[in-house]
C-alpha atoms as a PDB file:
ATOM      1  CA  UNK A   1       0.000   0.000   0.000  1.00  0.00           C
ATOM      2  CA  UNK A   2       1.639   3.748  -0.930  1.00  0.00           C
ATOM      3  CA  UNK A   3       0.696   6.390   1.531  1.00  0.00           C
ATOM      4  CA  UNK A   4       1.610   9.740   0.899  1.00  0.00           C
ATOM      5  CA  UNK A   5       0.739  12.484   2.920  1.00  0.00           C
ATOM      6  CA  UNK A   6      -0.530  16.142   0.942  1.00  0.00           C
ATOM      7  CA  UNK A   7      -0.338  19.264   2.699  1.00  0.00           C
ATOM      8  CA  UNK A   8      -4.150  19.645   2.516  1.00  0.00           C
ATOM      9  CA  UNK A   9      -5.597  20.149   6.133  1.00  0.00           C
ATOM     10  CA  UNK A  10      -8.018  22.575   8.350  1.00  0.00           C
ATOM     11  CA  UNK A  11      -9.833  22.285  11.238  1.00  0.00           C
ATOM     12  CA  UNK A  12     -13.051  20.918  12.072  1.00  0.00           C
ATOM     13  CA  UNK A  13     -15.134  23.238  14.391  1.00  0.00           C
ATOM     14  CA  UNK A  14     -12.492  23.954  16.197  1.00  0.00           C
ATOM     15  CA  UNK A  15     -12.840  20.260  17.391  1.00  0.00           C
ATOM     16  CA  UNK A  16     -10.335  18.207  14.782  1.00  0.00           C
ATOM     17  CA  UNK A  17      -7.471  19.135  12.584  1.00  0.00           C
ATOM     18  CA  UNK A  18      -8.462  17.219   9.298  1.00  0.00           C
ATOM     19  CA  UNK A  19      -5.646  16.431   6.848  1.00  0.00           C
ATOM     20  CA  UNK A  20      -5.352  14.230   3.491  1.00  0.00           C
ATOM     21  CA  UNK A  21      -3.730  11.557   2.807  1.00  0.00           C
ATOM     22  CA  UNK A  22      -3.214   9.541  -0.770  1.00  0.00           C
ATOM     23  CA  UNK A  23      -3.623   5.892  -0.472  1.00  0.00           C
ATOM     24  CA  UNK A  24      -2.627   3.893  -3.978  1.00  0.00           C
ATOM     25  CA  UNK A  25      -3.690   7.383  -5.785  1.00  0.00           C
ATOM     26  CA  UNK A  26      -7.117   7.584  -3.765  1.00  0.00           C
ATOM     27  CA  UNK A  27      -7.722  10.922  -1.525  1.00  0.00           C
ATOM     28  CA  UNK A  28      -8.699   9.535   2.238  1.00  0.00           C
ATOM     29  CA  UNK A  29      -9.407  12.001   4.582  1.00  0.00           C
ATOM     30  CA  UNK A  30      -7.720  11.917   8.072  1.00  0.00           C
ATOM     31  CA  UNK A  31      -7.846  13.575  11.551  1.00  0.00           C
ATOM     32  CA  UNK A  32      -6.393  14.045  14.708  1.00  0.00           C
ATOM     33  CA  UNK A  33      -8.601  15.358  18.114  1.00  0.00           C
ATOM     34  CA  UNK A  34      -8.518  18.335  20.028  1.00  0.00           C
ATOM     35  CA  UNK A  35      -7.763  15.928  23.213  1.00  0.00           C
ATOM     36  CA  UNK A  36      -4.950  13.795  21.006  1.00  0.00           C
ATOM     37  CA  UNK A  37      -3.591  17.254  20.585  1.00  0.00           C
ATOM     38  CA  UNK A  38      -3.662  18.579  23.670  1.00  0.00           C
ATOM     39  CA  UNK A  39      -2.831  15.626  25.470  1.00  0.00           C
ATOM     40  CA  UNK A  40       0.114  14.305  23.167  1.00  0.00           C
ATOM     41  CA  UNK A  41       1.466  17.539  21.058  1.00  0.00           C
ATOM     42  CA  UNK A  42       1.504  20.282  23.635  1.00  0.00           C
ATOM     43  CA  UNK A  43      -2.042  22.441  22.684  1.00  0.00           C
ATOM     44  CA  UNK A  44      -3.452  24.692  24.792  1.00  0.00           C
ATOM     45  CA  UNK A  45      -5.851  26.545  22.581  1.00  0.00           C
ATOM     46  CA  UNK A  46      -9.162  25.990  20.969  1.00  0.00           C
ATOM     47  CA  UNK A  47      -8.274  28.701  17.876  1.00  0.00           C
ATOM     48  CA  UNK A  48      -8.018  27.361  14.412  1.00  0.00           C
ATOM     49  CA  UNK A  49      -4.271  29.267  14.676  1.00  0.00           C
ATOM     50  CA  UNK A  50      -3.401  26.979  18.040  1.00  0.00           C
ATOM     51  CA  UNK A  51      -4.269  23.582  16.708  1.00  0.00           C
ATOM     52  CA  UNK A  52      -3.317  23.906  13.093  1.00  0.00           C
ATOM     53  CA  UNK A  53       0.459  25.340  14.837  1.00  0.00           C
ATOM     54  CA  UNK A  54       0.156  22.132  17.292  1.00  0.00           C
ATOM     55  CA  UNK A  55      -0.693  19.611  13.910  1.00  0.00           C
ATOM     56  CA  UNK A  56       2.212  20.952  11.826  1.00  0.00           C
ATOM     57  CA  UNK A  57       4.512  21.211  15.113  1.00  0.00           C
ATOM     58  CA  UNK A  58       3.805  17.560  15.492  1.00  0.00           C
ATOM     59  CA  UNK A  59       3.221  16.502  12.126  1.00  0.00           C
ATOM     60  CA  UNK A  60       5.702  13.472  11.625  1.00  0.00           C
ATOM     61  CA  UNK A  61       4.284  12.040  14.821  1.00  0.00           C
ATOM     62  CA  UNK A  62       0.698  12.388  13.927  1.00  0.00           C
ATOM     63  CA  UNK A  63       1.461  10.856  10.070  1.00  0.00           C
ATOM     64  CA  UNK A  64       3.286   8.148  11.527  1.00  0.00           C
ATOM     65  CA  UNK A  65      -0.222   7.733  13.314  1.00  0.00           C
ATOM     66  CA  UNK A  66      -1.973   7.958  11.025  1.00  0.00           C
ATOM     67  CA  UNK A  67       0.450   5.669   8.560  1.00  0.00           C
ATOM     68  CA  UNK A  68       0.022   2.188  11.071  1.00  0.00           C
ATOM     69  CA  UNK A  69      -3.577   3.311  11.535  1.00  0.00           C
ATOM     70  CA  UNK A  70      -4.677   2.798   7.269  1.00  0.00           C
ATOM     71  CA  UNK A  71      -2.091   0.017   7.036  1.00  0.00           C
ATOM     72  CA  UNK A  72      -4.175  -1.689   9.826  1.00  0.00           C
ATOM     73  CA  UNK A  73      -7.723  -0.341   8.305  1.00  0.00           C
ATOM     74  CA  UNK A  74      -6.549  -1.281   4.576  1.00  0.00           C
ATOM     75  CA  UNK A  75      -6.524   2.764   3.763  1.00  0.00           C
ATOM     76  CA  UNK A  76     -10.038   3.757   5.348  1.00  0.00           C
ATOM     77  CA  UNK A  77     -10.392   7.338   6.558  1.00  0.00           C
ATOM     78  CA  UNK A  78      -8.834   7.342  10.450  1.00  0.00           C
ATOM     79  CA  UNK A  79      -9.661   9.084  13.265  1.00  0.00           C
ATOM     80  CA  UNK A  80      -6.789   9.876  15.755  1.00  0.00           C
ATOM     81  CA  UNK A  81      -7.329   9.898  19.104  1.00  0.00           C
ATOM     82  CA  UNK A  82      -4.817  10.670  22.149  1.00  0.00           C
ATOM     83  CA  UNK A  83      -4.097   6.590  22.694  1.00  0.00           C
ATOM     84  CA  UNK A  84      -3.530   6.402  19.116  1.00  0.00           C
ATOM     85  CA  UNK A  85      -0.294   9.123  19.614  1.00  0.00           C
ATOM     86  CA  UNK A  86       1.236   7.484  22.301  1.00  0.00           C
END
């Protein structure tokens, strides 16, 4: 399976930084929680600004994530959550 990972990503309601990843030339949507953030990559805001700056601060960590999490799921969208970071 080839994973790459585009540089296409916003937040969700202030809630979830969403970000795209290419699976064998398909677009699959990811994202990473407000929590995972907080907890794992050192957020303290709730501003689009704070948790996009946390995501790209982090972002090897959270595509490394987010890479074992569609090699398990066979490239399905993924939904990371703070246990998932750890």
């Amino acid at each position: 399976m080839r994973i790459e990972f585009t540089n296409r990503r916003h937040t969700v309601a202030a809630a979830r930084v969403a970000f795209e990843a290419q699976v064998d030339n398909r677009a699959v949507w990811c994202s990473v929680s407000l929590d995972a953030l907080n907890d794992s990559c050192g957020n303290e805001g709730t501003s689009s600004h704070s948790l996009l700056s946390a995501f790209e601060a982090n972002r090897p960590t959270i595509e490394r994530a987010a890479r074992r999490a569609l090699e398990k799921n066979g490239g399905q969208s993924v939904e990371l959550e703070t246990r998932d970071l750890g």
